[in-house]
C-alpha atoms as a PDB file:
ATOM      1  CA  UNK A   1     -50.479 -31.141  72.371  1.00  0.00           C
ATOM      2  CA  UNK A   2     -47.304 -33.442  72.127  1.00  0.00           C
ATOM      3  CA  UNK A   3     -43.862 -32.636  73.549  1.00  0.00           C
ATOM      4  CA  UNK A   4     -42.686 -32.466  70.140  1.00  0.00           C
ATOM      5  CA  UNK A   5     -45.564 -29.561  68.918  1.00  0.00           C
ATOM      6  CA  UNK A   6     -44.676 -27.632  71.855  1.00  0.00           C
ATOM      7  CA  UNK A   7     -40.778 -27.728  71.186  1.00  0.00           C
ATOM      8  CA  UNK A   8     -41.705 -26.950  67.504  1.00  0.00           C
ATOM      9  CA  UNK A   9     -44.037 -23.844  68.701  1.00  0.00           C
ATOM     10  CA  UNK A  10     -41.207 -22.474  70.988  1.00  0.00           C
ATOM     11  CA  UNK A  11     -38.624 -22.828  68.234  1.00  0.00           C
ATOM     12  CA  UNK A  12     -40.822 -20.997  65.842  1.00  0.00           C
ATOM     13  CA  UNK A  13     -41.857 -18.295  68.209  1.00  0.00           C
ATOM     14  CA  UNK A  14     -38.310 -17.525  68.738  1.00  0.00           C
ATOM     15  CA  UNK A  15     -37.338 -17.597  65.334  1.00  0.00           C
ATOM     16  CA  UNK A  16     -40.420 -15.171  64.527  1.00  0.00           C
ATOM     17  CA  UNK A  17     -39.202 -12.863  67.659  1.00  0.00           C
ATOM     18  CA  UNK A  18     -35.553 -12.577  66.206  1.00  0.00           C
ATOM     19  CA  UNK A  19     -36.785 -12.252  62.355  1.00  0.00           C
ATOM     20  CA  UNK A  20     -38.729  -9.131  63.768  1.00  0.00           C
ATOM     21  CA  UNK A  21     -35.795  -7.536  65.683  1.00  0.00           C
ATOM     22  CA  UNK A  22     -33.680  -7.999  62.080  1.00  0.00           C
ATOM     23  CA  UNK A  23     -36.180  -6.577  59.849  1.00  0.00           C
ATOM     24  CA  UNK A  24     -37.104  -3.817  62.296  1.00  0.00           C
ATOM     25  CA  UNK A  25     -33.533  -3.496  62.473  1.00  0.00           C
ATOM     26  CA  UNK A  26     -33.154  -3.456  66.197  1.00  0.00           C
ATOM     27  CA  UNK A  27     -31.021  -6.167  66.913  1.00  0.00           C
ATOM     28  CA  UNK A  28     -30.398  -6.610  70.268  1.00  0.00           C
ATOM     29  CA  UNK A  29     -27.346  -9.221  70.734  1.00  0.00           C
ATOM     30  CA  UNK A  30     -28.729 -10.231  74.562  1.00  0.00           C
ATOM     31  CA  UNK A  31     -32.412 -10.731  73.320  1.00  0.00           C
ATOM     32  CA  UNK A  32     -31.336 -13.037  70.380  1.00  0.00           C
ATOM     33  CA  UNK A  33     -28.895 -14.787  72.892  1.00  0.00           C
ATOM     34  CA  UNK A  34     -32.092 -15.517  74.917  1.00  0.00           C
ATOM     35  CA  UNK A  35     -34.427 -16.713  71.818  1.00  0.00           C
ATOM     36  CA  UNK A  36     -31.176 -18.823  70.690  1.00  0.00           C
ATOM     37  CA  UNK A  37     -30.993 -20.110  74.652  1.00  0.00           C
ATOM     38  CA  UNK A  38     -34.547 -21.679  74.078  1.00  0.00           C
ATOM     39  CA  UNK A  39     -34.149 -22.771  70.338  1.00  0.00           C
ATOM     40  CA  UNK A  40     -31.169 -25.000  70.478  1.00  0.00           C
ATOM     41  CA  UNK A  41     -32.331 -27.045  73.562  1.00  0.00           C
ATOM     42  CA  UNK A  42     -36.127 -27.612  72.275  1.00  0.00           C
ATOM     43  CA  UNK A  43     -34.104 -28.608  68.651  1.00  0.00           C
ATOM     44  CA  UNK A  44     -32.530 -31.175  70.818  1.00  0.00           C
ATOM     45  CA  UNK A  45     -35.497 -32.535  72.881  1.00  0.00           C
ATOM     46  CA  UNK A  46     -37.606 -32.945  69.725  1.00  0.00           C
ATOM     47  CA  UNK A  47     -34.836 -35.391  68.159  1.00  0.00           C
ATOM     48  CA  UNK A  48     -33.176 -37.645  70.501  1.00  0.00           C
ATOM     49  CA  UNK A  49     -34.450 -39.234  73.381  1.00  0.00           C
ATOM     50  CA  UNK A  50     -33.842 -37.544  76.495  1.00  0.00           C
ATOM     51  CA  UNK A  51     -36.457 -38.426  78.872  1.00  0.00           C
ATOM     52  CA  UNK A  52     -34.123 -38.256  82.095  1.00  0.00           C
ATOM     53  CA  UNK A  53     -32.645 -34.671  81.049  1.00  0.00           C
ATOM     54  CA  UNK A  54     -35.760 -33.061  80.066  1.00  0.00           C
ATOM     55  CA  UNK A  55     -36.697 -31.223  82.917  1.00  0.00           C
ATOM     56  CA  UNK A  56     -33.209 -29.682  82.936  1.00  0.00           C
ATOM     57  CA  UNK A  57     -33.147 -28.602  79.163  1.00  0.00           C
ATOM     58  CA  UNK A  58     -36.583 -26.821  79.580  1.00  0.00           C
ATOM     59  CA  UNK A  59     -35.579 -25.054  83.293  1.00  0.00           C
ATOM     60  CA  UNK A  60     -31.967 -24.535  82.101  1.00  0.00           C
ATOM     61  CA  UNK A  61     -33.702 -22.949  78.507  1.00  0.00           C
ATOM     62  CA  UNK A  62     -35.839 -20.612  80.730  1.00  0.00           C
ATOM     63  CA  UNK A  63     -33.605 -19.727  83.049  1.00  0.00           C
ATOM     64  CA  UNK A  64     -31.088 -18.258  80.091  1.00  0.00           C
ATOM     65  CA  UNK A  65     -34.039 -16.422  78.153  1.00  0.00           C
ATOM     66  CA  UNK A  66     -34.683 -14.593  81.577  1.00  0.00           C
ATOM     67  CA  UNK A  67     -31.279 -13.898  82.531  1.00  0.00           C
ATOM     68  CA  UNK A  68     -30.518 -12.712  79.004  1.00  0.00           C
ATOM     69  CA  UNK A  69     -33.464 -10.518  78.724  1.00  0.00           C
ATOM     70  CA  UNK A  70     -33.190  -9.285  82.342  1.00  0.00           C
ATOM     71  CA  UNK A  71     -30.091  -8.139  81.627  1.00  0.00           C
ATOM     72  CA  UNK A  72     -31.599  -6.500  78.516  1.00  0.00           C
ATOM     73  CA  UNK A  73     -33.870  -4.813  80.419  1.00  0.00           C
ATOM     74  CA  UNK A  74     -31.394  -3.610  83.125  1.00  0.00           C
ATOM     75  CA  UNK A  75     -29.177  -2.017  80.911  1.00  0.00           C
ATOM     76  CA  UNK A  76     -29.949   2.207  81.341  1.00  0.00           C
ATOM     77  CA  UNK A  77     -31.593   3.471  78.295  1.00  0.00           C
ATOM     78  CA  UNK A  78     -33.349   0.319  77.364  1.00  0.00           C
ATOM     79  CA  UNK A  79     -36.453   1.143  79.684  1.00  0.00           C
ATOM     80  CA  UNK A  80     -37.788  -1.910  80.733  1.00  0.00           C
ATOM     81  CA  UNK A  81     -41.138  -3.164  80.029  1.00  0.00           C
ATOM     82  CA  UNK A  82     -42.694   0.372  80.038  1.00  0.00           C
ATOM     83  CA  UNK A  83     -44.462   1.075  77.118  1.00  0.00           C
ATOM     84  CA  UNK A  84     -43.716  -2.579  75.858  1.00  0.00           C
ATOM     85  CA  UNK A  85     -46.865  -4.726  75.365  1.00  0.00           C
ATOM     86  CA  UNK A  86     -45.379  -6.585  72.552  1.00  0.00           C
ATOM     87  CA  UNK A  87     -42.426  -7.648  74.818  1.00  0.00           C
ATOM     88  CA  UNK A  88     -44.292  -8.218  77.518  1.00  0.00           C
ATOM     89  CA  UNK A  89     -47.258 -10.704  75.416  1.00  0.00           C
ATOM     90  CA  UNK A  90     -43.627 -12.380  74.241  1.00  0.00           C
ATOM     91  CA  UNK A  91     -42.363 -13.044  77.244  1.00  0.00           C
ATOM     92  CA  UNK A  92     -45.402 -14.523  78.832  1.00  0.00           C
ATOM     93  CA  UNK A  93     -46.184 -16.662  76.039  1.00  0.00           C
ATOM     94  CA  UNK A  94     -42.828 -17.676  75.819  1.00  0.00           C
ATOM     95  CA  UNK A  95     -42.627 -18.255  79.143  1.00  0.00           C
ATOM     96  CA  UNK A  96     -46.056 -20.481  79.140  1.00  0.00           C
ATOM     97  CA  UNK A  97     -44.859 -22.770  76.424  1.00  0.00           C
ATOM     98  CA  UNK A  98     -42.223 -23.468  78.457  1.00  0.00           C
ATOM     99  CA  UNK A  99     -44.281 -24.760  81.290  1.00  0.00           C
ATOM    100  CA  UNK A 100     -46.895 -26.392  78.956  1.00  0.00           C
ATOM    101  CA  UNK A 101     -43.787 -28.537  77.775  1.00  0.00           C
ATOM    102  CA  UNK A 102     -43.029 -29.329  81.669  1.00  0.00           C
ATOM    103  CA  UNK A 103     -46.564 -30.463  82.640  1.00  0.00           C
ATOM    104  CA  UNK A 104     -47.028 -32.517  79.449  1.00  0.00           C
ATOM    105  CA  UNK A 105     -43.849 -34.415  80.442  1.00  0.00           C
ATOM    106  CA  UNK A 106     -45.313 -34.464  84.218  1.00  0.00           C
ATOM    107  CA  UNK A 107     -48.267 -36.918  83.220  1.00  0.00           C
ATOM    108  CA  UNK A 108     -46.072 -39.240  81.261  1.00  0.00           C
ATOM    109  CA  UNK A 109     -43.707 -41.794  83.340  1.00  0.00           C
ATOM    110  CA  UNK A 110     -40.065 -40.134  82.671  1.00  0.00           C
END
């Protein structure tokens, strides 16, 4: 899989995850913050040539989904993860297509 599929798959899995919370109606303003915190950077790896800033887009993307969705899940009331496969499966996956990104970029010369 190419960089670009990868940024493309993370863009449209975070897309799908906020289209769910707004047709569930369940928006939550700090999870959307963190799907928006990994769309705009992949937008901007998969159209301009930034080799040397790459590594620090993906970490930088990761590191806001978590901290907005940690605070999510710290908030009293929310509950965490209990009970919350399909947050959980999201999270992971999102999470792995992160890192799938990271060691494509690892074998190329950058």
């Amino acid at each position: 899989m190419d960089n670009n599929m990868t940024y493309l798959a993370i863009v449209i899995l975070n897309i799908f995850d906020i289209a769910i919370h707004v047709i569930t109606d369940q928006i939550e303003i700090l999870r959307i913050l963190g799907n928006i915190a990994c769309i705009i950077p992949m937008l901007i790896l998969s159209r301009e040539d930034k080799k040397n800033k790459t590594k620090i887009w993906i970490n930088g993307s990761l590191l806001l989904y978590f901290m907005f969705n940690g605070i999510f899940l710290a908030i009293p009331g929310n509950g965490g993860l209990e009970g919350r496969t399909g947050m959980t499966i999201f999270l992971s996956l999102t999470t792995l297509l992160h890192y799938v990104a990271l060691f494509n970029l690892r074998n190329k010369s950058i």
